[in-house]
Protein backbone atom coordinates (compact mmCIF):
# COMPACT_ATOMS: atom_id res chain seq x y z
CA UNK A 1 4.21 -14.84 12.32
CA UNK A 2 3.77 -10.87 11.44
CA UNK A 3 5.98 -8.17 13.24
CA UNK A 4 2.47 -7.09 15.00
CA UNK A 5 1.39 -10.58 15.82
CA UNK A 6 5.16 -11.14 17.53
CA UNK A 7 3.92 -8.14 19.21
CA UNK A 8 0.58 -9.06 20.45
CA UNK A 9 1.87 -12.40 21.77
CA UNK A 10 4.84 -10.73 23.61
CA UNK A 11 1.84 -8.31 25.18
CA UNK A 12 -0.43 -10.99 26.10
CA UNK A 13 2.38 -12.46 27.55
CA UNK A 14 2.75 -9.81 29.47
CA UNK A 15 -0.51 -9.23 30.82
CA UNK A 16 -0.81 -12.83 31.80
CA UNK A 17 1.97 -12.93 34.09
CA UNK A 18 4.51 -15.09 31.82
CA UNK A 19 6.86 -12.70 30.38
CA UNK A 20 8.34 -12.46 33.54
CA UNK A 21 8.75 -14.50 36.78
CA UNK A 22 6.82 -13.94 40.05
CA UNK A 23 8.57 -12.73 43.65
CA UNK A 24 7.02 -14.14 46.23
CA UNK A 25 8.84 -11.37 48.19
CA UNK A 26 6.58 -8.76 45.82
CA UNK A 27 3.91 -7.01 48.03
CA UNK A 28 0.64 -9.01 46.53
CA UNK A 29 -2.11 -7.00 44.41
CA UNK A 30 -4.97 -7.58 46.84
CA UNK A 31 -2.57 -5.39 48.98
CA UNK A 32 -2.50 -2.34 47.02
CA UNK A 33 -5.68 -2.69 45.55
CA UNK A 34 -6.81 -2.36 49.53
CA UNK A 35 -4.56 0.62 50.03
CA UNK A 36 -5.84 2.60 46.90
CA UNK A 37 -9.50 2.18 48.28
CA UNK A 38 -8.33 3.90 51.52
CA UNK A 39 -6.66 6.46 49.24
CA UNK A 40 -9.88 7.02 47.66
CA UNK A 41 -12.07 7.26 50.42
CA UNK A 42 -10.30 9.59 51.74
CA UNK A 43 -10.09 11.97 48.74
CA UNK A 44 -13.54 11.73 48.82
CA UNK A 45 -13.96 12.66 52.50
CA UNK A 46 -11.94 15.70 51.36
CA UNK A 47 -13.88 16.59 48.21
CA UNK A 48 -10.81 16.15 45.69
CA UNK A 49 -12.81 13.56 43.97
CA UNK A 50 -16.43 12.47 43.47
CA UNK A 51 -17.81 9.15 45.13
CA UNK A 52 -18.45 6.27 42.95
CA UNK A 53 -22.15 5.68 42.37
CA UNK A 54 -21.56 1.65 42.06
CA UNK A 55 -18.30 0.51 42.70
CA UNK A 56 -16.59 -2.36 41.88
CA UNK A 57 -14.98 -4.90 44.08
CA UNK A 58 -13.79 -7.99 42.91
CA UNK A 59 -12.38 -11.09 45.17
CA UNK A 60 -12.01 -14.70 44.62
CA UNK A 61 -14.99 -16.95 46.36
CA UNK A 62 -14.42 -20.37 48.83
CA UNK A 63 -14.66 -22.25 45.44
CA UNK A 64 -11.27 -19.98 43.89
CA UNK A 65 -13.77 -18.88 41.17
CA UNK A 66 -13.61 -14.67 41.09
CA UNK A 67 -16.72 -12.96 41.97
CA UNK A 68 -17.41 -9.17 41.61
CA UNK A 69 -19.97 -7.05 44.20
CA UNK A 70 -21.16 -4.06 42.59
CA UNK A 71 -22.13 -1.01 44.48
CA UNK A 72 -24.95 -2.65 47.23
CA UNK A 73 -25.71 -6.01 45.19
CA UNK A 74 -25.39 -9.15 45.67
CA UNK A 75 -21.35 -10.63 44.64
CA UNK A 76 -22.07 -12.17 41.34
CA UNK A 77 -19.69 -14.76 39.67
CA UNK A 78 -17.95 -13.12 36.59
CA UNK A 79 -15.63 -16.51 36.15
CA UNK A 80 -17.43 -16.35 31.89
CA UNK A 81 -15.82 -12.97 31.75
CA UNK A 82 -12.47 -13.53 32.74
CA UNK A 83 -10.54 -14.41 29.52
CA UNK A 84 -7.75 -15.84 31.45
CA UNK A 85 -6.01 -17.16 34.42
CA UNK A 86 -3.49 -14.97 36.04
CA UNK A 87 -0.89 -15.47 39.12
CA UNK A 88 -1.69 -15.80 42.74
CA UNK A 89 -0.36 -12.41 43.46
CA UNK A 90 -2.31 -10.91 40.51
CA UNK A 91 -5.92 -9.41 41.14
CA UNK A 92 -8.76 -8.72 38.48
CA UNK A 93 -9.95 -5.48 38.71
CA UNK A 94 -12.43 -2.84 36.39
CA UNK A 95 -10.17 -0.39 35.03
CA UNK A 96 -12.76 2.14 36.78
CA UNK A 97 -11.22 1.05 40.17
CA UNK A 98 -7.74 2.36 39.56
CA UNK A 99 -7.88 5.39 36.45
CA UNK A 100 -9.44 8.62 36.28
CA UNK A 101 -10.83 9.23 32.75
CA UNK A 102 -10.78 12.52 31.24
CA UNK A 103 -13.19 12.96 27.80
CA UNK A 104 -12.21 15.56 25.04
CA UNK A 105 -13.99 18.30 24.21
CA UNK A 106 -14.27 20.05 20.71
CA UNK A 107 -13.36 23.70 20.34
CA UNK A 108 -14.61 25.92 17.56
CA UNK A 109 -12.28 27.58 14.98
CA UNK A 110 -12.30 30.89 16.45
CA UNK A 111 -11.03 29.22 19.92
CA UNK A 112 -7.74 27.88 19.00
CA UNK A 113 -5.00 29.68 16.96
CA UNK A 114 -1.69 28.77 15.79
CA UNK A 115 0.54 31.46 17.55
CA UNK A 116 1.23 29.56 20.51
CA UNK A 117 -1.04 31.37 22.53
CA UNK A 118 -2.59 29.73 25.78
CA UNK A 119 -2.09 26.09 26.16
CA UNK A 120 -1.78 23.51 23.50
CA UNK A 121 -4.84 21.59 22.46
CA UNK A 122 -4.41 17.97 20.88
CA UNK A 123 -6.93 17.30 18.72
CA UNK A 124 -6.21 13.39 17.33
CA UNK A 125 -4.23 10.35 16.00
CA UNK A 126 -2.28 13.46 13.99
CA UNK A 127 -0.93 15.03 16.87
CA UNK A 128 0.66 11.39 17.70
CA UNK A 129 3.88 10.29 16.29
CA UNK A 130 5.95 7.40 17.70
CA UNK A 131 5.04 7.75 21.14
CA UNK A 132 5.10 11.53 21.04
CA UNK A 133 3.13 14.24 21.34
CA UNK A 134 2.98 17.07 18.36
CA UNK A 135 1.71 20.34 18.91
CA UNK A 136 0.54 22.67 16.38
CA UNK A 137 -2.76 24.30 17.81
CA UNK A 138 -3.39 26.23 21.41
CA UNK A 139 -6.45 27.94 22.73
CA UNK A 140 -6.86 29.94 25.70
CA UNK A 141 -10.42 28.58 26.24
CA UNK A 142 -9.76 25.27 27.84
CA UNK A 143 -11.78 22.97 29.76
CA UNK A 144 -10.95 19.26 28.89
CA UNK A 145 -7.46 19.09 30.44
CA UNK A 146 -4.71 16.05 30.50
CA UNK A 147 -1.92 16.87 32.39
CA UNK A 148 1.94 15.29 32.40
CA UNK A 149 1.77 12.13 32.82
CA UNK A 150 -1.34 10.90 31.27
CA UNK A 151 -1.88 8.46 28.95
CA UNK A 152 -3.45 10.29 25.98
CA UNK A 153 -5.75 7.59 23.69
CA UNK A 154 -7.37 8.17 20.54
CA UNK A 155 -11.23 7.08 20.73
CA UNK A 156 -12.39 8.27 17.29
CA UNK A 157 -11.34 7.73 13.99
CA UNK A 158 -7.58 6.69 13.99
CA UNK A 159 -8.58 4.46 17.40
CA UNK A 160 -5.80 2.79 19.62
CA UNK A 161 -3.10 5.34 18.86
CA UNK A 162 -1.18 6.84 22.26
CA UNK A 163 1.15 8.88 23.95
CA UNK A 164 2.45 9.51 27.51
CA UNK A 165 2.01 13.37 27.95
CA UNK A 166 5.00 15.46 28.62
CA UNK A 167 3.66 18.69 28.66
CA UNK A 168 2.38 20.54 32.32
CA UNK A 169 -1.26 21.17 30.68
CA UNK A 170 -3.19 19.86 27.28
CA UNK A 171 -6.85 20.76 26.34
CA UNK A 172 -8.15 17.58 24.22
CA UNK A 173 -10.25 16.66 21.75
CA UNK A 174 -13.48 14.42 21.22
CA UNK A 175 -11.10 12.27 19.48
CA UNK A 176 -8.94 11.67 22.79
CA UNK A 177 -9.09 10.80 26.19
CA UNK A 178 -6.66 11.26 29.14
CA UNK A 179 -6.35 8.18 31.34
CA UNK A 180 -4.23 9.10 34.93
CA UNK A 181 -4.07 6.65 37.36
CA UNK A 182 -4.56 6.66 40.89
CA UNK A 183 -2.20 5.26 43.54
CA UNK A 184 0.50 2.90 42.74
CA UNK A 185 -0.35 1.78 39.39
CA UNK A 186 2.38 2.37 36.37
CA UNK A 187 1.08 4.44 33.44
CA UNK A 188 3.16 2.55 31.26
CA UNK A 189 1.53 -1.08 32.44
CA UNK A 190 -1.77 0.66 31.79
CA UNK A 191 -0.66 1.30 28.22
CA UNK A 192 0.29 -2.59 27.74
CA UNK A 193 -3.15 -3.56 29.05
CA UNK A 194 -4.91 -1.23 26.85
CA UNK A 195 -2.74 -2.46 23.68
CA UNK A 196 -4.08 -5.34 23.95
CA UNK A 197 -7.78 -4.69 24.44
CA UNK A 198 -7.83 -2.03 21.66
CA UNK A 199 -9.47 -4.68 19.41
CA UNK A 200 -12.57 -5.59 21.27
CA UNK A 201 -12.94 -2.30 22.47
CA UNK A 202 -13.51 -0.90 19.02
CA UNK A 203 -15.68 -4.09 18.24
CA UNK A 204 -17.47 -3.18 21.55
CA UNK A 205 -18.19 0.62 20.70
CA UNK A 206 -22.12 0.58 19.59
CA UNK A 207 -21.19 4.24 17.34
CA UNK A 208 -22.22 4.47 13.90
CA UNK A 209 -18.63 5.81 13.79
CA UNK A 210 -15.86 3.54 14.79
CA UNK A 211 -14.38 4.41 17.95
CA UNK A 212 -13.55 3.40 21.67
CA UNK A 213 -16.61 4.40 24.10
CA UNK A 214 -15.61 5.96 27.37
CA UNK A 215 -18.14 2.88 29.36
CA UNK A 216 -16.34 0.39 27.66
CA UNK A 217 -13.03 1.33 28.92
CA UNK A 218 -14.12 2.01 32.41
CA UNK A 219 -16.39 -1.62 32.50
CA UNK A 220 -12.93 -3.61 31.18
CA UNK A 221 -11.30 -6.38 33.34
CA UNK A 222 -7.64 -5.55 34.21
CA UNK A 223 -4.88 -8.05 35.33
CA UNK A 224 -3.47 -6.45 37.97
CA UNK A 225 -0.31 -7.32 38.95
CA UNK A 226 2.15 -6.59 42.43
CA UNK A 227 3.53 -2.69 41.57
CA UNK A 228 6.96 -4.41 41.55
CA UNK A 229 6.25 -6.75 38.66
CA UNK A 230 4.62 -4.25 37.36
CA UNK A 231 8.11 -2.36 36.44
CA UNK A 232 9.41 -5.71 35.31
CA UNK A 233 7.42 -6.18 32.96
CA UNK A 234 7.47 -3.02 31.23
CA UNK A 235 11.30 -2.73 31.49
CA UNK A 236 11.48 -6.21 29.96
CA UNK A 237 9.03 -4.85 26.93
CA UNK A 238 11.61 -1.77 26.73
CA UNK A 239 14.45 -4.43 26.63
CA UNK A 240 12.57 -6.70 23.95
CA UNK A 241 11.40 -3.73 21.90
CA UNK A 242 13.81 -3.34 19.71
CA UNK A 243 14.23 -7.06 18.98
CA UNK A 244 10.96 -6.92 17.46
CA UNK A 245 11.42 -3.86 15.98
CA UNK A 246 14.25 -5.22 14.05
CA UNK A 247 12.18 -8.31 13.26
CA UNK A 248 9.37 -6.11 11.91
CA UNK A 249 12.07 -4.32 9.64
CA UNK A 250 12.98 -7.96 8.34
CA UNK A 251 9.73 -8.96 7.71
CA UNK A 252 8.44 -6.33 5.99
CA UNK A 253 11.62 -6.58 3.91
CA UNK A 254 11.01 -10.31 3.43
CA UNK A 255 7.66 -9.27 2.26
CA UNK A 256 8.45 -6.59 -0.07
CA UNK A 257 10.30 -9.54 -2.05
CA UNK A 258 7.54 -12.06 -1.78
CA UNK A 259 5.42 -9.39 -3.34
CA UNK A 260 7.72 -8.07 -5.94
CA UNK A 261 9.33 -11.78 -6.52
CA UNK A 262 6.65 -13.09 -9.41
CA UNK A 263 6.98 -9.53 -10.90
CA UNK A 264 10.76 -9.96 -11.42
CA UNK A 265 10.56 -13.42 -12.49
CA UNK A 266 8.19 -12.52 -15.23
CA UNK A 267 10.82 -9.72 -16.26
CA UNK A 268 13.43 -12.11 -16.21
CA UNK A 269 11.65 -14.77 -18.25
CA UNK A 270 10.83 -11.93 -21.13
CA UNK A 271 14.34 -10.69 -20.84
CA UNK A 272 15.55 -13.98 -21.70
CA UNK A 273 12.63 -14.10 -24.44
CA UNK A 274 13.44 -11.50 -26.08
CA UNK A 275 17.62 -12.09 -25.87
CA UNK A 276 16.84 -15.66 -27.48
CA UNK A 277 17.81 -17.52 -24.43
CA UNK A 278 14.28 -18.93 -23.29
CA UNK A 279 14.56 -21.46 -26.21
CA UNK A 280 17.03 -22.78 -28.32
CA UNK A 281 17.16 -21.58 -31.79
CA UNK A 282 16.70 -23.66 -34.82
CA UNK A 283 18.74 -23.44 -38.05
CA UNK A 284 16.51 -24.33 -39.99
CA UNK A 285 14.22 -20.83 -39.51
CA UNK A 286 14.09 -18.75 -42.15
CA UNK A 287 16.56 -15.94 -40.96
CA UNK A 288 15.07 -12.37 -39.76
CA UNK A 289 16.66 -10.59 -42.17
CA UNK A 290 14.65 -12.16 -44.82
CA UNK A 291 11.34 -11.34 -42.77
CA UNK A 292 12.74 -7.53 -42.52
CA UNK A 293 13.67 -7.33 -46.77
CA UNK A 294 9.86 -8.80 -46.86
CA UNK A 295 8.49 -6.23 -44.88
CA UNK A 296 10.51 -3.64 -46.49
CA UNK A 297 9.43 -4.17 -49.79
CA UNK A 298 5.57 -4.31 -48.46
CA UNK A 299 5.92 -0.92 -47.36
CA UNK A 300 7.27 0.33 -50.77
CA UNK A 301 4.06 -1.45 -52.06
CA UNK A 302 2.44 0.83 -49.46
CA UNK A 303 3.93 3.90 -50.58
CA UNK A 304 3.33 3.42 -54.42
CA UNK A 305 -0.72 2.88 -53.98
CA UNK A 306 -0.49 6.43 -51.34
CA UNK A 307 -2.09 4.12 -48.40
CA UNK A 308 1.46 4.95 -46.29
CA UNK A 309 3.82 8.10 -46.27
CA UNK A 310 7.33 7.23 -47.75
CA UNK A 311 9.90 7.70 -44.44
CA UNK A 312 12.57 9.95 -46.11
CA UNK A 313 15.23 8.36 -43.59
CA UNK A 314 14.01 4.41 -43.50
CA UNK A 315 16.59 2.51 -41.02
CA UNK A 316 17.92 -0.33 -42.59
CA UNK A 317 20.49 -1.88 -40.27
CA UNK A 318 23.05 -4.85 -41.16
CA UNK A 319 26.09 -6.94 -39.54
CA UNK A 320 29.43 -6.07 -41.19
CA UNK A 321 33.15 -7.17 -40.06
CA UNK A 322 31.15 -8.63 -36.93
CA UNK A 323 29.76 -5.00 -36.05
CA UNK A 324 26.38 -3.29 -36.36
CA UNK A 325 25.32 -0.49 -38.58
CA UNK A 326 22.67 1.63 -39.55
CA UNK A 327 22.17 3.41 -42.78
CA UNK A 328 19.66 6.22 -43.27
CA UNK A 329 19.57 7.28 -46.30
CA UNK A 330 22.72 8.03 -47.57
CA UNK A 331 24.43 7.97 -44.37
CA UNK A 332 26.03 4.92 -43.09
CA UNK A 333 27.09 4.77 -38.98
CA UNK A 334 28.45 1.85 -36.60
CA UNK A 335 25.93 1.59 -34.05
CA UNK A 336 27.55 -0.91 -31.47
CA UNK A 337 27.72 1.30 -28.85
CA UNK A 338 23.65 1.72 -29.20
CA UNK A 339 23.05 -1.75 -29.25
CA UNK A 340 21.42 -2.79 -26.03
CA UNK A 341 22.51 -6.64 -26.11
CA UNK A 342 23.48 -9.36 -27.94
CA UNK A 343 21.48 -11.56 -30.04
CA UNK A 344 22.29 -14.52 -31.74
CA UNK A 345 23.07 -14.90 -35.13
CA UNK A 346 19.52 -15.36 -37.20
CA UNK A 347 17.93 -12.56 -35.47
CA UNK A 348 17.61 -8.76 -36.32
CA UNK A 349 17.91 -5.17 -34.51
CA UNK A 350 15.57 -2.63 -36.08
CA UNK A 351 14.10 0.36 -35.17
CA UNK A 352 9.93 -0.04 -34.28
CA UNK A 353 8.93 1.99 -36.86
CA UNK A 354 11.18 0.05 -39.53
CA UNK A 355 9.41 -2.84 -37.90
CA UNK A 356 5.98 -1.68 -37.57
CA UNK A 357 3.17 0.95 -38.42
CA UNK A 358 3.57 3.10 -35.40
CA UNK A 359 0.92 5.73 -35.04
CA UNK A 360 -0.83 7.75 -32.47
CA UNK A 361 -4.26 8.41 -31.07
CA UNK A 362 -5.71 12.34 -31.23
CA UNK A 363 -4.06 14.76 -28.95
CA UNK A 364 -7.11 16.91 -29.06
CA UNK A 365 -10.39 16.41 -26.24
CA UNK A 366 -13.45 16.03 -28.49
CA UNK A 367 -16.69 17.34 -27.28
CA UNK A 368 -18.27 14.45 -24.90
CA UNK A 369 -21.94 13.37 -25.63
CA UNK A 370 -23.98 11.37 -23.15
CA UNK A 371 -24.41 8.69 -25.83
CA UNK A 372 -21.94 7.68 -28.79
CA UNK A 373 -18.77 6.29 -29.56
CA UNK A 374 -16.08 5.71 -26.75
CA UNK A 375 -12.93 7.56 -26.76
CA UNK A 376 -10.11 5.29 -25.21
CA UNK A 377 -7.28 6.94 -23.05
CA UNK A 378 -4.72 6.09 -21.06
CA UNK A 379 -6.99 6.08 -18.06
CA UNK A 380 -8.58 3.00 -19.69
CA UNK A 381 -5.81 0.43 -20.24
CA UNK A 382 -5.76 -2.23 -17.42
CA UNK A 383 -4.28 -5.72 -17.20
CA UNK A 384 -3.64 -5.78 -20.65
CA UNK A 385 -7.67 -5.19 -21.17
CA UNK A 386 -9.69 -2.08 -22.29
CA UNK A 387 -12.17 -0.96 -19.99
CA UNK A 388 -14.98 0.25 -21.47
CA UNK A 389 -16.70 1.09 -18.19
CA UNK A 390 -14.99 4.54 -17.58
CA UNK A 391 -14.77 6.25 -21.18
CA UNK A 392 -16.45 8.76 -22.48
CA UNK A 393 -18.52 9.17 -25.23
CA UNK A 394 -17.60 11.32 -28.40
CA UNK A 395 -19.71 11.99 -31.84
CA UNK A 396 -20.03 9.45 -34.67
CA UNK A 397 -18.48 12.74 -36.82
CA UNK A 398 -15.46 13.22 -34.50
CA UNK A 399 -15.07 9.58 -33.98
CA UNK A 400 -14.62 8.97 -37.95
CA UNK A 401 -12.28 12.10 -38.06
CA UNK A 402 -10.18 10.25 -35.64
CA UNK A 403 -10.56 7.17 -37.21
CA UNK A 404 -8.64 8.04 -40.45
CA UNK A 405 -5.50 8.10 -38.91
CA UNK A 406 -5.88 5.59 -35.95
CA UNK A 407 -8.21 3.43 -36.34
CA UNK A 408 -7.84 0.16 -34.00
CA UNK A 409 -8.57 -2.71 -35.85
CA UNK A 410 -8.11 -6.41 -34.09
CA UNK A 411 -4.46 -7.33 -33.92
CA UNK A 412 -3.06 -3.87 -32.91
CA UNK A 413 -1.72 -2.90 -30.00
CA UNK A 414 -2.17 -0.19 -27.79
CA UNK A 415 0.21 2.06 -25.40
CA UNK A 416 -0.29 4.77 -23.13
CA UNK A 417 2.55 7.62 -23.92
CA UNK A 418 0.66 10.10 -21.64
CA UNK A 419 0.52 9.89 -17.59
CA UNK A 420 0.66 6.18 -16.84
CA UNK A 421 2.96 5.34 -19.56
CA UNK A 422 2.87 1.36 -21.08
CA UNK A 423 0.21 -1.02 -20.13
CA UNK A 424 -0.02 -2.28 -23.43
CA UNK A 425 -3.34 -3.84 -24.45
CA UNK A 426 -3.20 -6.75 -27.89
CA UNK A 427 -6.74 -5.85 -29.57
CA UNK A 428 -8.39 -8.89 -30.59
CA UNK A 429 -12.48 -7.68 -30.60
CA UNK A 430 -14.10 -5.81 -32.81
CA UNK A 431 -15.59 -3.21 -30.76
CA UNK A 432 -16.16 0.74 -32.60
CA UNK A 433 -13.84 3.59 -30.42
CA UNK A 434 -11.66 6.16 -30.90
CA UNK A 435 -7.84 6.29 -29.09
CA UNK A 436 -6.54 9.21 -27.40
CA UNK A 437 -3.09 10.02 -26.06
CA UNK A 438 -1.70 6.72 -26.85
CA UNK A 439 0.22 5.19 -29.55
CA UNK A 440 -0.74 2.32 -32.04
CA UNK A 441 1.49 -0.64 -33.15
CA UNK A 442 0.22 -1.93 -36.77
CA UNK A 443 1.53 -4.60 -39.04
CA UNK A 444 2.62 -4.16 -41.74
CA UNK A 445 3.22 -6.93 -43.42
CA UNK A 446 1.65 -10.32 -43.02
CA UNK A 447 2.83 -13.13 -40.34
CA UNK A 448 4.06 -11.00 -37.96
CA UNK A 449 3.68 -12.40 -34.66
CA UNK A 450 2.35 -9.23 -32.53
CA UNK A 451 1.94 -11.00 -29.29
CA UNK A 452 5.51 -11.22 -29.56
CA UNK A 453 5.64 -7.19 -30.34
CA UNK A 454 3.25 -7.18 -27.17
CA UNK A 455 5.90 -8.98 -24.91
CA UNK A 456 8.44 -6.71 -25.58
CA UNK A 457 6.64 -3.91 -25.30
CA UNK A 458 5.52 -5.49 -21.88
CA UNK A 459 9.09 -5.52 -20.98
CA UNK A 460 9.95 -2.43 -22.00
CA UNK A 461 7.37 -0.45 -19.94
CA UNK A 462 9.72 0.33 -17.13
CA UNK A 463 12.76 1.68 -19.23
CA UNK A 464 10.54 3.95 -21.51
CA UNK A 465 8.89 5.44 -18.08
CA UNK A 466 12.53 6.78 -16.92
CA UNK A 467 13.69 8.00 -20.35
CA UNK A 468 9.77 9.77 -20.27
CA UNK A 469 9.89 13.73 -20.26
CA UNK A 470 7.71 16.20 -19.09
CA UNK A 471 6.22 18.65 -15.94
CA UNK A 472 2.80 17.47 -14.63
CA UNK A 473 2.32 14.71 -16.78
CA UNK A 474 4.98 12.65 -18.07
CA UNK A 475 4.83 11.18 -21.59
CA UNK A 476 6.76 9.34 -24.68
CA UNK A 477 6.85 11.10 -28.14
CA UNK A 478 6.24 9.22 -30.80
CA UNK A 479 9.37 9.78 -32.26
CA UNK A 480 10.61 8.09 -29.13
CA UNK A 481 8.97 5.11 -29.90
CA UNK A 482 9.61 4.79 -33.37
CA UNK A 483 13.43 5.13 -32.83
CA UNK A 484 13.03 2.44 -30.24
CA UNK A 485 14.97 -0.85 -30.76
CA UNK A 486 13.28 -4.17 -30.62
CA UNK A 487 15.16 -7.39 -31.26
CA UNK A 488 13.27 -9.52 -34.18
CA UNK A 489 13.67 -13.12 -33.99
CA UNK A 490 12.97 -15.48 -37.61
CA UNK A 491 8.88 -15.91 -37.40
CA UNK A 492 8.78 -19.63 -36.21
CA UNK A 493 11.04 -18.45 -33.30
CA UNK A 494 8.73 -15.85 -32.17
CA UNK A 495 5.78 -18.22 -32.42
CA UNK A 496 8.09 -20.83 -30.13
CA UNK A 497 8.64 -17.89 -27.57
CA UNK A 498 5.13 -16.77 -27.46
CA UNK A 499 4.02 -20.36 -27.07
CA UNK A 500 6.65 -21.21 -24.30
CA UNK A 501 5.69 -17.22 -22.91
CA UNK A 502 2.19 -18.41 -22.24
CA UNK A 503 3.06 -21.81 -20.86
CA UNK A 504 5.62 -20.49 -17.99
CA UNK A 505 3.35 -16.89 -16.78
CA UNK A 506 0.45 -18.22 -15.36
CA UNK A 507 2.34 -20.58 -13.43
CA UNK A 508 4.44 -17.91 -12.07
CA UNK A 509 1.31 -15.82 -10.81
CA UNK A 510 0.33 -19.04 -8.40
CA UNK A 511 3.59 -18.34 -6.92
């Protein structure tokens, strides 16, 4: 059960006489109900208030079923429309009987002001807060008033929302009406009642907009009960409030972990991938530094037939006396206060760009055509998927310009490093774009596993996005992510974890 459904239950409760107990010593309903009628009349007798047209009078029939007489008609049986039984003492009643409704009225620009001049005017679900009132608007033109003590409801667009009125004089809204009651009936019993009739109310309203119609509030059946129980109740609602409160506050806790549970577990899971702790290693596996000497000398390959730029300070980093260090060219450092974990013994720190082919997209906005060759941003890397449906288009001339330093071919992968930083995407089509504002992870040498590289990029999302700089738009350099570390497991190993990686997620997302 939800906070708000605790709620509701504890309010219907309420309003059918079983939150709290009857006293047969209470002065019954059909008592004040009576009185208030005499009340009336004789406001009306002294023109303070308007006579009824039809009104309502509802009494329970020789057969105990309720029956309502309308104005001059006939008594008609409403026992379909009563939702619910309520106490002997209790009494049905349209809410028409025992309010006065005040409607809202717009005002024009030019008739309010913000200086605190004339009276304040409350103009919808923003001028509510918690039960209060906030002012912020007055006009010296008003006509629509609620007065202290009303029950101020919003009727149009943010619907249900109210307030008990504490200033001497409002002007309101089309988006509120004032609800005062007449005799002894509590405002604050009123309010419960309403709470829970919000709902059909709204689903009654027959606007285009949604919204509570004044008819539909007048026309509603009310439980009435004695004035005494009345106070009970709504002092035993005080008294429970902030039990549910605090259960709303756990619950929305409890939920905020439900919700963010699969997300963690699937961080933890990597984390342990990429730590060599998801599955046991095998000594057998040719050890990463081979692979890393293999791709090494590819690259030198590379560089000799001019199809890569030579990097003047390669990172070449080795165990020695149990510690880590790095050499760049002739420089040689102890990097164990850099490295970010251990790893066992076969596997390899090295920098991405030792590792990989790490590139980027242009940084440039090509003309746009209304027909041509996509241009890929940021904007259009979701769930690990490229979506085509939102990109631009750019020239087959500027799209081949780009091309010659990024082109995407299948087995790359793609990350944002402007705005919403990560959400890598593994290319595996064959589609023709261009990439903008993100960077590109390419082999480099043969039978490198780059769903692995995928993972941990996956992984690493969050940690980039605090280290990310920048004003409006926050973003990675590529620098940054060439000087990232990446632990490199032997190339069966990474094969096991990317098999084992795609057994265990999909079960955690029917969690």
């Amino acid at each position: 059960m939800t906070g708000q459904q605790l709620k509701n239950s504890i309010l219907q409760m309420a309003v059918q006489g079983k939150l709290v107990p009857q006293d047969p010593n209470d002065e019954p309903a059909s008592v004040l109900l009576e009185r208030i009628r005499k009340e009336k009349e004789q406001l009306i007798k002294e023109g303070k208030i308007k006579k009824e047209k039809n009104p309502s009078y509802i009494f329970r029939g020789a057969d105990n079923l309720p029956y309502e007489k309308v104005g001059k008609n006939e008594p008609v049986c409403i026992a379909d429309e009563v939702p619910f039984e309520i106490p002997e003492s209790w009494e049905w009643v349209r809410f028409s009987s025992i309010i006065e409704l005040q409607s809202g009225q717009d005002m024009a620009p030019d008739k309010y002001n913000a200086n605190g001049d004339g009276i304040p005017y409350i103009t919808g679900a923003s001028n509510i807060e918690n039960g209060s009132v906030i002012i912020n608007r007055w006009t010296e033109y008003g006509k629509a008033f609620a007065y202290k003590g009303d029950l101020l409801l919003t009727c149009k667009g943010t619907v249900g929302t109210m307030a008990i009125l504490d200033e001497p004089q409002v002007h309101i809204a089309r988006q509120i009406m004032a609800i005062r009651t007449t005799g002894e009936i509590g405002i604050l019993y009123i309010q419960v009642v309403l709470e829970t009739l919000v709902a059909s109310l709204k689903a009654a309203a027959k606007s285009m907009i949604p919204g509570i119609a004044r008819e539909d509030v007048l026309k509603s059946l009310l439980p009435l009960p004695p004035y005494a129980e009345q106070k009970r109740i709504v002092s035993k609602l005080s008294e429970i409030a902030q039990f549910v409160a605090m259960y709303s506050l756990r619950e929305n806790a409890l939920n905020r972990l439900y919700s963010s549970f699969p997300d963690q577990l699937r961080k933890s899971i990597l984390q342990m991938a990429v730590q060599g702790k998801l599955i046991p290693q095998d000594p057998t596996d040719e050890p990463a530094s081979v692979l890393l000497e293999r791709i090494r000398a590819e690259k030198q390959r590379l560089v000799k037939e001019g199809k890569i730029k030579k990097d003047k300070h390669e990172s070449v980093i080795f165990r020695r006396d149990n510690s880590h260090y790095e050499k760049r060219g002739s420089e040689e450092v102890c990097i164990d206060d850099e490295i970010p974990f251990e790893i066992p013994e076969n596997w390899c720190w090295a920098r991405m760009g030792s590792y990989l082919d790490v590139r980027d997209g242009t940084h440039d906005t090509p003309k746009y055509v209304l027909e041509g060759i996509p241009l890929v941003t940021s904007k259009n890397l979701c769930n690990g998927k490229i979506d085509f449906s939102t990109a631009k288009f750019i020239s087959r001339e500027d799209h081949l310009a780009i091309s010659l330093r990024s082109k995407v071919d299948a087995g790359d992968i793609m990350y944002a490093m402007i705005g919403s930083i990560g959400n890598p995407v593994l290319y595996n089509g064959n589609a023709e774009f261009s990439i903008k504002n993100m960077a590109l992870f390419k082999k480099i040498a043969n039978g490198l596993d780059m769903e692995y590289v995928y993972w941990f990029l996956y992984l690493s999302q969050d940690t980039m996005k605090k280290f990310a700089s920048g004003g409006v738009q926050s973003f990675v350099s590529l620098g940054y992510l060439r000087n990232y570390w990446i632990p490199v497991p032997p190339i069966q190993e990474q094969h096991r974890i990317v098999t084992a990686i795609k057994q265990i997620l999909p079960k955690i997302s029917t969690l």
